[in-house]
PDB file of N, CA and C in Angstrom:
ATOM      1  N   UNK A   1      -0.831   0.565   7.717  1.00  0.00           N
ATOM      2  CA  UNK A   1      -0.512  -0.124   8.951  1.00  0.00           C
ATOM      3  C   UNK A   1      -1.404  -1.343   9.123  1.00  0.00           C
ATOM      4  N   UNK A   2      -2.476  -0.975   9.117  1.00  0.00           N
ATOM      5  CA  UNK A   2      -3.453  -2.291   9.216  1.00  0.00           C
ATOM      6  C   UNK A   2      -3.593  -2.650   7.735  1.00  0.00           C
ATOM      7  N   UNK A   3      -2.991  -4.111   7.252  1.00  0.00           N
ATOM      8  CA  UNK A   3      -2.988  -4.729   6.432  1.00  0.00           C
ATOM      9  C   UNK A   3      -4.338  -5.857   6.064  1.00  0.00           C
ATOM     10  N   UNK A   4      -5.106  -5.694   5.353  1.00  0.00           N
ATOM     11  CA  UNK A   4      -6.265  -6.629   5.125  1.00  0.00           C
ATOM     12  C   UNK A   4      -5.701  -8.618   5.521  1.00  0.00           C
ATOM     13  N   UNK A   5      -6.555  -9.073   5.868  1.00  0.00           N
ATOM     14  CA  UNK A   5      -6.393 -10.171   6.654  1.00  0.00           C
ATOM     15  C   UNK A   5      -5.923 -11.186   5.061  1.00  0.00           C
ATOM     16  N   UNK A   6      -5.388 -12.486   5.216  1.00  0.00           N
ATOM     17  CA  UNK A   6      -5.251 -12.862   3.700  1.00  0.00           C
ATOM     18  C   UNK A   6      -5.995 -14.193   4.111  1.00  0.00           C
ATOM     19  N   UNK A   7      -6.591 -15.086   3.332  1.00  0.00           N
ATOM     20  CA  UNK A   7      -7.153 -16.146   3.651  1.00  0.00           C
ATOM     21  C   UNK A   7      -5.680 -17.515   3.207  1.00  0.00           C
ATOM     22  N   UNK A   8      -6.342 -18.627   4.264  1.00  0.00           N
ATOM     23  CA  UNK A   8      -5.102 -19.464   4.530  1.00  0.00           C
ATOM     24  C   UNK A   8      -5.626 -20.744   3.794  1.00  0.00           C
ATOM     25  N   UNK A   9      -6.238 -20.118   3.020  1.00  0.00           N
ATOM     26  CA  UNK A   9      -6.913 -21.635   2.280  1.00  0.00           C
ATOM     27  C   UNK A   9      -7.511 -20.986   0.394  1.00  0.00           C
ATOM     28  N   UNK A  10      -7.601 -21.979  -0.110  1.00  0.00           N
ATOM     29  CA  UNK A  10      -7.948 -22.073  -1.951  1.00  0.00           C
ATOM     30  C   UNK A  10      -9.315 -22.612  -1.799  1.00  0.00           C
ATOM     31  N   UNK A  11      -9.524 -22.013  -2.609  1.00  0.00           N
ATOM     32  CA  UNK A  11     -11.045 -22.408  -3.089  1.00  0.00           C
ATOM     33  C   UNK A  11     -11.395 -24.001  -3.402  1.00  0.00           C
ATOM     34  N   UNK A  12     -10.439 -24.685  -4.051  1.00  0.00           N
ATOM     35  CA  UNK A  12     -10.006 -26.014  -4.269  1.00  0.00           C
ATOM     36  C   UNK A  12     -10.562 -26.374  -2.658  1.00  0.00           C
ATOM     37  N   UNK A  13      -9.641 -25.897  -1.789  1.00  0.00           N
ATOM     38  CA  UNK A  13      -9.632 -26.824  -0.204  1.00  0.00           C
ATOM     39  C   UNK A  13     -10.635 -26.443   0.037  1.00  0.00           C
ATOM     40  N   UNK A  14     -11.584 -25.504   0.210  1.00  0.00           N
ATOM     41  CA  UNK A  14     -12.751 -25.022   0.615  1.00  0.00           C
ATOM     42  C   UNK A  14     -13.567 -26.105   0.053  1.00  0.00           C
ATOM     43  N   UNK A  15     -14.063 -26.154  -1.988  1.00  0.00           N
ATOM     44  CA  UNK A  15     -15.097 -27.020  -2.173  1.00  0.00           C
ATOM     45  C   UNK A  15     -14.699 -28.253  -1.659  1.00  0.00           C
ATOM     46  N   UNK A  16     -13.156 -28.888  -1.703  1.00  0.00           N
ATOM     47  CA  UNK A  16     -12.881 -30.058  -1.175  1.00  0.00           C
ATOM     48  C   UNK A  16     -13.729 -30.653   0.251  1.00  0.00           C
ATOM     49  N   UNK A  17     -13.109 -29.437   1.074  1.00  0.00           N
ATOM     50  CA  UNK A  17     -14.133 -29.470   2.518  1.00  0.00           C
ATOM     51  C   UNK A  17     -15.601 -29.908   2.695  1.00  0.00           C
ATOM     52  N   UNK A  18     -16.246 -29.122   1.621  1.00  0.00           N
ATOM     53  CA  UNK A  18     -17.720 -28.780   1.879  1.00  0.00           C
ATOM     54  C   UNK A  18     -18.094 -30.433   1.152  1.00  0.00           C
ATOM     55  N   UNK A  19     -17.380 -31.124   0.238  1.00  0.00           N
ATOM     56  CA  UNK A  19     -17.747 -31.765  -0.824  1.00  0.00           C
ATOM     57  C   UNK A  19     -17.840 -33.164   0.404  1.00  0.00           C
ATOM     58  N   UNK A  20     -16.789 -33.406   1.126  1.00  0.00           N
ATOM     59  CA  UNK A  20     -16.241 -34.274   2.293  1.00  0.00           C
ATOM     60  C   UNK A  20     -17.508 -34.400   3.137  1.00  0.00           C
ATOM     61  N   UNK A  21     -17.704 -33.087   3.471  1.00  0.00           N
ATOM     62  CA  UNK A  21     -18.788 -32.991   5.058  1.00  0.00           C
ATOM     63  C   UNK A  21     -20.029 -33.247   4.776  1.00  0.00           C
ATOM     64  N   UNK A  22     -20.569 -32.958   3.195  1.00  0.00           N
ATOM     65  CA  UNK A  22     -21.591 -33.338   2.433  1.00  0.00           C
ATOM     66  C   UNK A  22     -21.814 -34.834   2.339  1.00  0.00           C
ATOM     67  N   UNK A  23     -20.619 -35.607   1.457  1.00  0.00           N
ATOM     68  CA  UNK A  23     -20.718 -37.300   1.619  1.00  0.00           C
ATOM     69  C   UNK A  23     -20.948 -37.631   2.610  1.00  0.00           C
ATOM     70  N   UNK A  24     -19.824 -37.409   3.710  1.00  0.00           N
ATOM     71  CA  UNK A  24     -20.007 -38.170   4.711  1.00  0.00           C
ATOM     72  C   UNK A  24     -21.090 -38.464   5.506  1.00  0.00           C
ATOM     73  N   UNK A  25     -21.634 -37.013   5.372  1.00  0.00           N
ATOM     74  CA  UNK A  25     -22.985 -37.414   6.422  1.00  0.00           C
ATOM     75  C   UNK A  25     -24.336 -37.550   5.827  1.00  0.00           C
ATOM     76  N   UNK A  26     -24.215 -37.936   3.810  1.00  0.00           N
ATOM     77  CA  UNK A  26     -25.106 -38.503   3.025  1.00  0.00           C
ATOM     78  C   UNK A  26     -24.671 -39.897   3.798  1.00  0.00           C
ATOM     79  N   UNK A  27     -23.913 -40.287   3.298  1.00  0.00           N
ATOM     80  CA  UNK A  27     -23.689 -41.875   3.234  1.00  0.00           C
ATOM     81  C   UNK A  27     -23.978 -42.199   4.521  1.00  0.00           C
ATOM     82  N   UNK A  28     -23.511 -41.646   5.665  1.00  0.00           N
ATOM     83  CA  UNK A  28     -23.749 -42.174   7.260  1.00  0.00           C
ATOM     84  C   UNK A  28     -25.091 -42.048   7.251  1.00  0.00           C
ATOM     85  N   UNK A  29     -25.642 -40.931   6.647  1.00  0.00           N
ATOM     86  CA  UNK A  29     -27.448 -40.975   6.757  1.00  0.00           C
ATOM     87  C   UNK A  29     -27.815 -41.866   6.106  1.00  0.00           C
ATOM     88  N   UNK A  30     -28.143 -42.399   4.503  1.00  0.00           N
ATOM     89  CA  UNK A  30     -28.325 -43.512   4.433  1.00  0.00           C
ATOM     90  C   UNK A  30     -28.158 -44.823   4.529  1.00  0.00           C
ATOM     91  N   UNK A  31     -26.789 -45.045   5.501  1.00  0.00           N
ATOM     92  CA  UNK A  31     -26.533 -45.856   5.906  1.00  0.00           C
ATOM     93  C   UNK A  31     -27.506 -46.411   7.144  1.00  0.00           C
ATOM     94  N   UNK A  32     -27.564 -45.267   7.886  1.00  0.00           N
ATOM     95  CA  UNK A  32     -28.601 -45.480   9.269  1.00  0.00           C
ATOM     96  C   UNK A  32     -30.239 -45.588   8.654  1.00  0.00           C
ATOM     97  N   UNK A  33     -30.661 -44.802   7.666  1.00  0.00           N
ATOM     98  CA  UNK A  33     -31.663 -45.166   6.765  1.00  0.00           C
ATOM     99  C   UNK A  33     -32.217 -46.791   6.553  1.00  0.00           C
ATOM    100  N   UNK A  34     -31.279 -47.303   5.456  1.00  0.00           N
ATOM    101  CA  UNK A  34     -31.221 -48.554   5.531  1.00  0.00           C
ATOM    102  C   UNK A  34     -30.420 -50.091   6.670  1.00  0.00           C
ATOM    103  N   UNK A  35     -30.160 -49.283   7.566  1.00  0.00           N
ATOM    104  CA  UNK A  35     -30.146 -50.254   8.346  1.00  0.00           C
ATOM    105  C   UNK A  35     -31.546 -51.199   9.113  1.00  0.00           C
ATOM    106  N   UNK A  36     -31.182 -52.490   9.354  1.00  0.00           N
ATOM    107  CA  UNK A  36     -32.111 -53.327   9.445  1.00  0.00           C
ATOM    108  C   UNK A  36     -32.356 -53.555  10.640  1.00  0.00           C
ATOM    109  N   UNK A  37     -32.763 -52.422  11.484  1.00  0.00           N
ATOM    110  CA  UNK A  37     -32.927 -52.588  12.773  1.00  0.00           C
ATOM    111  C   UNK A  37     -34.883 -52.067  12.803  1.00  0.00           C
ATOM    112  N   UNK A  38     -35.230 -51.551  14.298  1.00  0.00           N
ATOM    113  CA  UNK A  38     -36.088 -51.227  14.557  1.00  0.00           C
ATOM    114  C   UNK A  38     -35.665 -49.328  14.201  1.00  0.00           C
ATOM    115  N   UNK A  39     -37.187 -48.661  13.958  1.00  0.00           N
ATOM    116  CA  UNK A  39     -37.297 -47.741  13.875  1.00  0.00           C
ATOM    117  C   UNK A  39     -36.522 -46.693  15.300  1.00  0.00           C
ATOM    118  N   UNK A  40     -37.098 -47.166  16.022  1.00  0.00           N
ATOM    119  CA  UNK A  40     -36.797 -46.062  17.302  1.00  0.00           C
ATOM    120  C   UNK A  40     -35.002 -46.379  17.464  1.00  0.00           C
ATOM    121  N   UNK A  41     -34.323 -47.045  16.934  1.00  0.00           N
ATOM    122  CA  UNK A  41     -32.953 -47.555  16.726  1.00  0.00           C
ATOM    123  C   UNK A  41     -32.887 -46.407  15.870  1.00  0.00           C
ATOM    124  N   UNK A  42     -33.153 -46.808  14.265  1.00  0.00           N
ATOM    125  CA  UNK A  42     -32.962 -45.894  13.322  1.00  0.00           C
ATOM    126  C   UNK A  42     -33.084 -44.280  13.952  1.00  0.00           C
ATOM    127  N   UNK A  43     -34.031 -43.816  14.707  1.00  0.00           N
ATOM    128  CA  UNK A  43     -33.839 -42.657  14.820  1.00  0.00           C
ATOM    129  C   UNK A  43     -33.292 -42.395  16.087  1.00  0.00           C
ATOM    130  N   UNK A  44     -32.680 -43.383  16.992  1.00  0.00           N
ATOM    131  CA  UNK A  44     -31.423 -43.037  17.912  1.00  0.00           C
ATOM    132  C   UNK A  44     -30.188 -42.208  17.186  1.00  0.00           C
ATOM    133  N   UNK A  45     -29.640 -43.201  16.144  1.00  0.00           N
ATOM    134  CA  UNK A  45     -28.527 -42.825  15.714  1.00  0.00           C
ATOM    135  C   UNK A  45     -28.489 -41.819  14.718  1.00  0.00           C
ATOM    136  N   UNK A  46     -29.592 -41.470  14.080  1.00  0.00           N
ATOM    137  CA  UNK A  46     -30.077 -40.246  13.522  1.00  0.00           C
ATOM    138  C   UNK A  46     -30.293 -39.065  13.838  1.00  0.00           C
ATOM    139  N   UNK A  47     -30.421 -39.007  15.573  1.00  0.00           N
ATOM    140  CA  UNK A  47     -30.016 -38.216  16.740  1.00  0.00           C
ATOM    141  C   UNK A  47     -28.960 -37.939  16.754  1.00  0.00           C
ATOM    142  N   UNK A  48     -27.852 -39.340  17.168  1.00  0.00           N
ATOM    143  CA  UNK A  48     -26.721 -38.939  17.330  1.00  0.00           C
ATOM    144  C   UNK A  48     -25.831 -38.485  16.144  1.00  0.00           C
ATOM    145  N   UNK A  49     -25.840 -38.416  15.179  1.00  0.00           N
ATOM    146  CA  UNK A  49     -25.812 -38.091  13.659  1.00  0.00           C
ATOM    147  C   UNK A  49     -26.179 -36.621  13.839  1.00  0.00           C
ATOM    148  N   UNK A  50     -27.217 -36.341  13.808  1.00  0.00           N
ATOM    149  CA  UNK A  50     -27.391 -34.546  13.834  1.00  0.00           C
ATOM    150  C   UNK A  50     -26.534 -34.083  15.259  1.00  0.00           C
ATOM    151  N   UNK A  51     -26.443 -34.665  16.192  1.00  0.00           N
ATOM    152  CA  UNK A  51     -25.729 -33.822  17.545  1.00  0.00           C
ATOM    153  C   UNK A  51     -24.053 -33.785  17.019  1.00  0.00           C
ATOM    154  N   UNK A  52     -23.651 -34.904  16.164  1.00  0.00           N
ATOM    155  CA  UNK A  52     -22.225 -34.704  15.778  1.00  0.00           C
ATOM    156  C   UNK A  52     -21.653 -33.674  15.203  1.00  0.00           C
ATOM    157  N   UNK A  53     -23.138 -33.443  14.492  1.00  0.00           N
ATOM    158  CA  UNK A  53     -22.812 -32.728  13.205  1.00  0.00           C
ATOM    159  C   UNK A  53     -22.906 -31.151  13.846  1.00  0.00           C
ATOM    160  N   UNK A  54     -23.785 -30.846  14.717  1.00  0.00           N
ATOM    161  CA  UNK A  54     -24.220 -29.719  15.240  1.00  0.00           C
ATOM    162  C   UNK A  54     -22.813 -29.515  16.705  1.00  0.00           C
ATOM    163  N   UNK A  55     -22.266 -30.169  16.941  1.00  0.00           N
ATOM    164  CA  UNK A  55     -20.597 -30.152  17.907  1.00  0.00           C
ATOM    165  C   UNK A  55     -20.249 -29.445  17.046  1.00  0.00           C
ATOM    166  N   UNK A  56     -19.895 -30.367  15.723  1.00  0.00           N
ATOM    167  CA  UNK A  56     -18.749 -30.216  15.074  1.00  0.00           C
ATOM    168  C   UNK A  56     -18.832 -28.505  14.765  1.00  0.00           C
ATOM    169  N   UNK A  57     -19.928 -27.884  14.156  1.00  0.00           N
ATOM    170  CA  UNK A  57     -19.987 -26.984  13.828  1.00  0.00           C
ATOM    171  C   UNK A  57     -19.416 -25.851  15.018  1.00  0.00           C
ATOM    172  N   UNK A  58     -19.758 -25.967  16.441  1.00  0.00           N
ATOM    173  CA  UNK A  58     -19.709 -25.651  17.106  1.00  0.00           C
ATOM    174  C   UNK A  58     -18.281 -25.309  17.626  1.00  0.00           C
ATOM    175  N   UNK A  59     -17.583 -27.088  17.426  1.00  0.00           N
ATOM    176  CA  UNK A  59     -15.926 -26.446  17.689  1.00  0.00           C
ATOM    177  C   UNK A  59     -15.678 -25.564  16.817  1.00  0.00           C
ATOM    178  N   UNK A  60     -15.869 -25.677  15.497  1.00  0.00           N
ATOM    179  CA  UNK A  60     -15.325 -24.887  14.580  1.00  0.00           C
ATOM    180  C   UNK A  60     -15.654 -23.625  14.893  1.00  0.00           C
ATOM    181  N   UNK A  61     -16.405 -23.092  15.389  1.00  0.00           N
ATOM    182  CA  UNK A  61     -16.193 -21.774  15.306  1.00  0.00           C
ATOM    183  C   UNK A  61     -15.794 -21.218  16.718  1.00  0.00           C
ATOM    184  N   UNK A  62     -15.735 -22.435  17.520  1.00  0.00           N
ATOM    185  CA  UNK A  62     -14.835 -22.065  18.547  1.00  0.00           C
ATOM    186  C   UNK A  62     -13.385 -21.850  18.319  1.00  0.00           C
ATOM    187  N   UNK A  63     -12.747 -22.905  17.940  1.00  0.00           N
ATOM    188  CA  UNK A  63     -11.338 -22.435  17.208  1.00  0.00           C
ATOM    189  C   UNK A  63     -11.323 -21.193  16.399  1.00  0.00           C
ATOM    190  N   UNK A  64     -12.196 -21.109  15.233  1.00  0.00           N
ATOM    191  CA  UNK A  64     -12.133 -20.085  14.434  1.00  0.00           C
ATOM    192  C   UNK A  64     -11.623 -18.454  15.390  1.00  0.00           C
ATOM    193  N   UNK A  65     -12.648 -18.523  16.838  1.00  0.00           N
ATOM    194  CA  UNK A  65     -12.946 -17.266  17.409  1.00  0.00           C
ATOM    195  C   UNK A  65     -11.569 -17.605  17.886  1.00  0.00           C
ATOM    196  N   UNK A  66     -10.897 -18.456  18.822  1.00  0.00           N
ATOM    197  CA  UNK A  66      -9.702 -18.215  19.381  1.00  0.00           C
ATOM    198  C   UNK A  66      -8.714 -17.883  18.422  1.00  0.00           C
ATOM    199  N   UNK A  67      -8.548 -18.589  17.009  1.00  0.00           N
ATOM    200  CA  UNK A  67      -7.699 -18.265  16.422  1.00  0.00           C
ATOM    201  C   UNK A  67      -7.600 -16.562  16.393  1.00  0.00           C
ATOM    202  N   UNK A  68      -8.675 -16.149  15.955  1.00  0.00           N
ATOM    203  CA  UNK A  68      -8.586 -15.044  15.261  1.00  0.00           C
ATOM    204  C   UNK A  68      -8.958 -13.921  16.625  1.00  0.00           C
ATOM    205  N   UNK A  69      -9.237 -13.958  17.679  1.00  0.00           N
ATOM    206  CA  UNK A  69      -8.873 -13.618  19.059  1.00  0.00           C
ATOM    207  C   UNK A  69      -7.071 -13.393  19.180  1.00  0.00           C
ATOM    208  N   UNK A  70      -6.815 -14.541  18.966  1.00  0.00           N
ATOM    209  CA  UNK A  70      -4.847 -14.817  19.270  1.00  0.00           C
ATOM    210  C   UNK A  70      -4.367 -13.810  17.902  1.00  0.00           C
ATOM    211  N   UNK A  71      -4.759 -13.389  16.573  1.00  0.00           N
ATOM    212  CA  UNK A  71      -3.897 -13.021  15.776  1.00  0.00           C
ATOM    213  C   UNK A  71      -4.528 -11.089  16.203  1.00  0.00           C
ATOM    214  N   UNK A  72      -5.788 -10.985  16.525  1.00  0.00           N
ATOM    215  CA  UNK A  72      -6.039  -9.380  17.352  1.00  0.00           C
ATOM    216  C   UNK A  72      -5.165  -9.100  18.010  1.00  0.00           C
ATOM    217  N   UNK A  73      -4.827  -9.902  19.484  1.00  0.00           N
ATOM    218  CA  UNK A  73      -4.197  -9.655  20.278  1.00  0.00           C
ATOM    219  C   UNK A  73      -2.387  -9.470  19.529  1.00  0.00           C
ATOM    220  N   UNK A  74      -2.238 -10.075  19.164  1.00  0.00           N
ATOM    221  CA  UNK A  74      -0.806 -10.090  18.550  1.00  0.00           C
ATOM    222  C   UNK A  74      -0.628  -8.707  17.689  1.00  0.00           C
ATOM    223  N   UNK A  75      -1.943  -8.500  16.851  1.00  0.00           N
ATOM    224  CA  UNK A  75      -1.884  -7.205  16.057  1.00  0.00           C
ATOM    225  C   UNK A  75      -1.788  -5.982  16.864  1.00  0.00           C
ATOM    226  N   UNK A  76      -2.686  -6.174  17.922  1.00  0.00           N
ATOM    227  CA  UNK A  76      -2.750  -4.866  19.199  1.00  0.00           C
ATOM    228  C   UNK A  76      -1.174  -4.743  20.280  1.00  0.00           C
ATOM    229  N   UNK A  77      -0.585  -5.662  20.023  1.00  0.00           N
ATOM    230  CA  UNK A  77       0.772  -6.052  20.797  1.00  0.00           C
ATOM    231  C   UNK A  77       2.014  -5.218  19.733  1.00  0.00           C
ATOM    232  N   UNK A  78       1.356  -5.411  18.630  1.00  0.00           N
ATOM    233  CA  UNK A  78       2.682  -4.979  17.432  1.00  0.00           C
ATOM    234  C   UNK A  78       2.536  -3.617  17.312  1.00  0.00           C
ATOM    235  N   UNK A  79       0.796  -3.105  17.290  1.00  0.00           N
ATOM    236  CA  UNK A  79       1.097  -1.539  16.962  1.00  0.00           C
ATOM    237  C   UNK A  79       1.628  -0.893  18.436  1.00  0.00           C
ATOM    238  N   UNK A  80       1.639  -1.535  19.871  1.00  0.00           N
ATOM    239  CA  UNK A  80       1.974  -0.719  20.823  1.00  0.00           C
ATOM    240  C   UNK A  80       3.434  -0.777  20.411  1.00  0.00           C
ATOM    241  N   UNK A  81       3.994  -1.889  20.064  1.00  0.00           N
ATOM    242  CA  UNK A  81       5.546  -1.793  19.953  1.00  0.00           C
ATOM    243  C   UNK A  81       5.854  -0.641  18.990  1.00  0.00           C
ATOM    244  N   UNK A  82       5.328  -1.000  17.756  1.00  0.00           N
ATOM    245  CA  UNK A  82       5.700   0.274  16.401  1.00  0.00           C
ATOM    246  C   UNK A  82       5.612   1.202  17.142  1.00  0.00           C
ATOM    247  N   UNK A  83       5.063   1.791  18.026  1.00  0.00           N
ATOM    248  CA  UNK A  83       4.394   3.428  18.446  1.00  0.00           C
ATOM    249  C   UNK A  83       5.573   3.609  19.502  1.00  0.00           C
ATOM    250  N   UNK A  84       5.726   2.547  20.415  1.00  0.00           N
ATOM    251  CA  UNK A  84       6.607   3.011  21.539  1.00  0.00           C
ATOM    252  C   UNK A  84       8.320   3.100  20.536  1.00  0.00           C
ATOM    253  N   UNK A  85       8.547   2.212  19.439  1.00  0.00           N
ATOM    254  CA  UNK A  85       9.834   2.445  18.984  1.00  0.00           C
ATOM    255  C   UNK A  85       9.616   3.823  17.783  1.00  0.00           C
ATOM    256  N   UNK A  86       8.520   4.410  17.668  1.00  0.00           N
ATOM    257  CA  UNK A  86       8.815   5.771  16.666  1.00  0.00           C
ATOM    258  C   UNK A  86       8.616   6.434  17.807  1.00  0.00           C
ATOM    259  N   UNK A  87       8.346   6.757  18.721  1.00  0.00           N
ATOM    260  CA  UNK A  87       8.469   7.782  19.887  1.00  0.00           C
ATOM    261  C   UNK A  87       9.756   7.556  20.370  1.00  0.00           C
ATOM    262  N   UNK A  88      10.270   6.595  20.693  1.00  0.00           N
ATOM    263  CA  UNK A  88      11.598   6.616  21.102  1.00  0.00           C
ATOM    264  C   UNK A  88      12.815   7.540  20.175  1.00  0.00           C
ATOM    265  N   UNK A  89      13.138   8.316  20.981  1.00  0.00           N
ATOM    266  CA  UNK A  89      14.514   8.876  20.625  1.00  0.00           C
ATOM    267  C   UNK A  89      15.417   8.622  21.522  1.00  0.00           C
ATOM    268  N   UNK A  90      16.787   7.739  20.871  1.00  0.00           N
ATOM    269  CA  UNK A  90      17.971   7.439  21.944  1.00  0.00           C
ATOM    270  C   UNK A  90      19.000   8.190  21.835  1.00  0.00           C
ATOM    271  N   UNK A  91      18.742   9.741  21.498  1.00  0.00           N
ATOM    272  CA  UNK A  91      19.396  10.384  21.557  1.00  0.00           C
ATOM    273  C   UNK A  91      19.176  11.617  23.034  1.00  0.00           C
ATOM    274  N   UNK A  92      18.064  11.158  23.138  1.00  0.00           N
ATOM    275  CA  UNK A  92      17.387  12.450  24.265  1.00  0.00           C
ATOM    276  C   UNK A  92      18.029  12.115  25.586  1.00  0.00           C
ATOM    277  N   UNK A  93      18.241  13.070  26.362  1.00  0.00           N
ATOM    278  CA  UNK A  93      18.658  12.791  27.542  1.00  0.00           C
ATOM    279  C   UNK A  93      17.890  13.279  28.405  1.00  0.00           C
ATOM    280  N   UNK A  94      17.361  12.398  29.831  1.00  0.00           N
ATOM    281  CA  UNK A  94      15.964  12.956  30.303  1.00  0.00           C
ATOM    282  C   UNK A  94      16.873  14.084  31.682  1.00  0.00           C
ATOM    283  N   UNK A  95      16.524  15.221  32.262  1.00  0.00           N
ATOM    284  CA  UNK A  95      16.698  15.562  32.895  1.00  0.00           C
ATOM    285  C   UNK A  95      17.766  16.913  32.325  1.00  0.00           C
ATOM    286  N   UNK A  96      18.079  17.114  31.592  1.00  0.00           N
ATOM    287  CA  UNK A  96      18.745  18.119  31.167  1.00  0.00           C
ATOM    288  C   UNK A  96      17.974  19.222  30.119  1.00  0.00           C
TER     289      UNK A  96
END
């Protein structure tokens, strides 16, 4: 009845992911690195650079929890149905 969960993604899309979130926030870091501003500049946006990064993580596992909140609830919705249709007999007649 309870079927193991299946994953909705390849290993491919996974390192793809990790490979993405890695560049991007090399290159945006040394980008803000070598920029030709003042220091207390440089580490403004080096701030805002780690707070993006520390959201981002954050939605994600906010979605993650609703998703997988919404597919519980749906699973706990299906076994009441299975249970109420194998208890059902439409042959019984109540009162006789």
């Amino acid at each position: 009845m309870s079927a193991p969960m299946q994953s909705r993604t390849t290993a491919a899309y996974h390192i793809q992911a990790v490979l993405s979130f890695a560049l991007s926030g090399t290159a945006l870091g040394a980008g803000i690195a070598f920029l030709p501003v003042e220091p207390w500049t440089r580490a403004f946006l080096a701030l805002g650079l780690l707070y993006t990064i520390t959201s981002t993580f954050t939605l994600s596992k906010v979605v993650r929890d609703r998703q997988e909140t919404t597919e519980l609830v749906t699973r706990v919705d299906q076994a009441r149905l299975d249970k109420l249709l194998t208890e059902h007999d439409p042959f019984k007649v109540e009162g006789v």
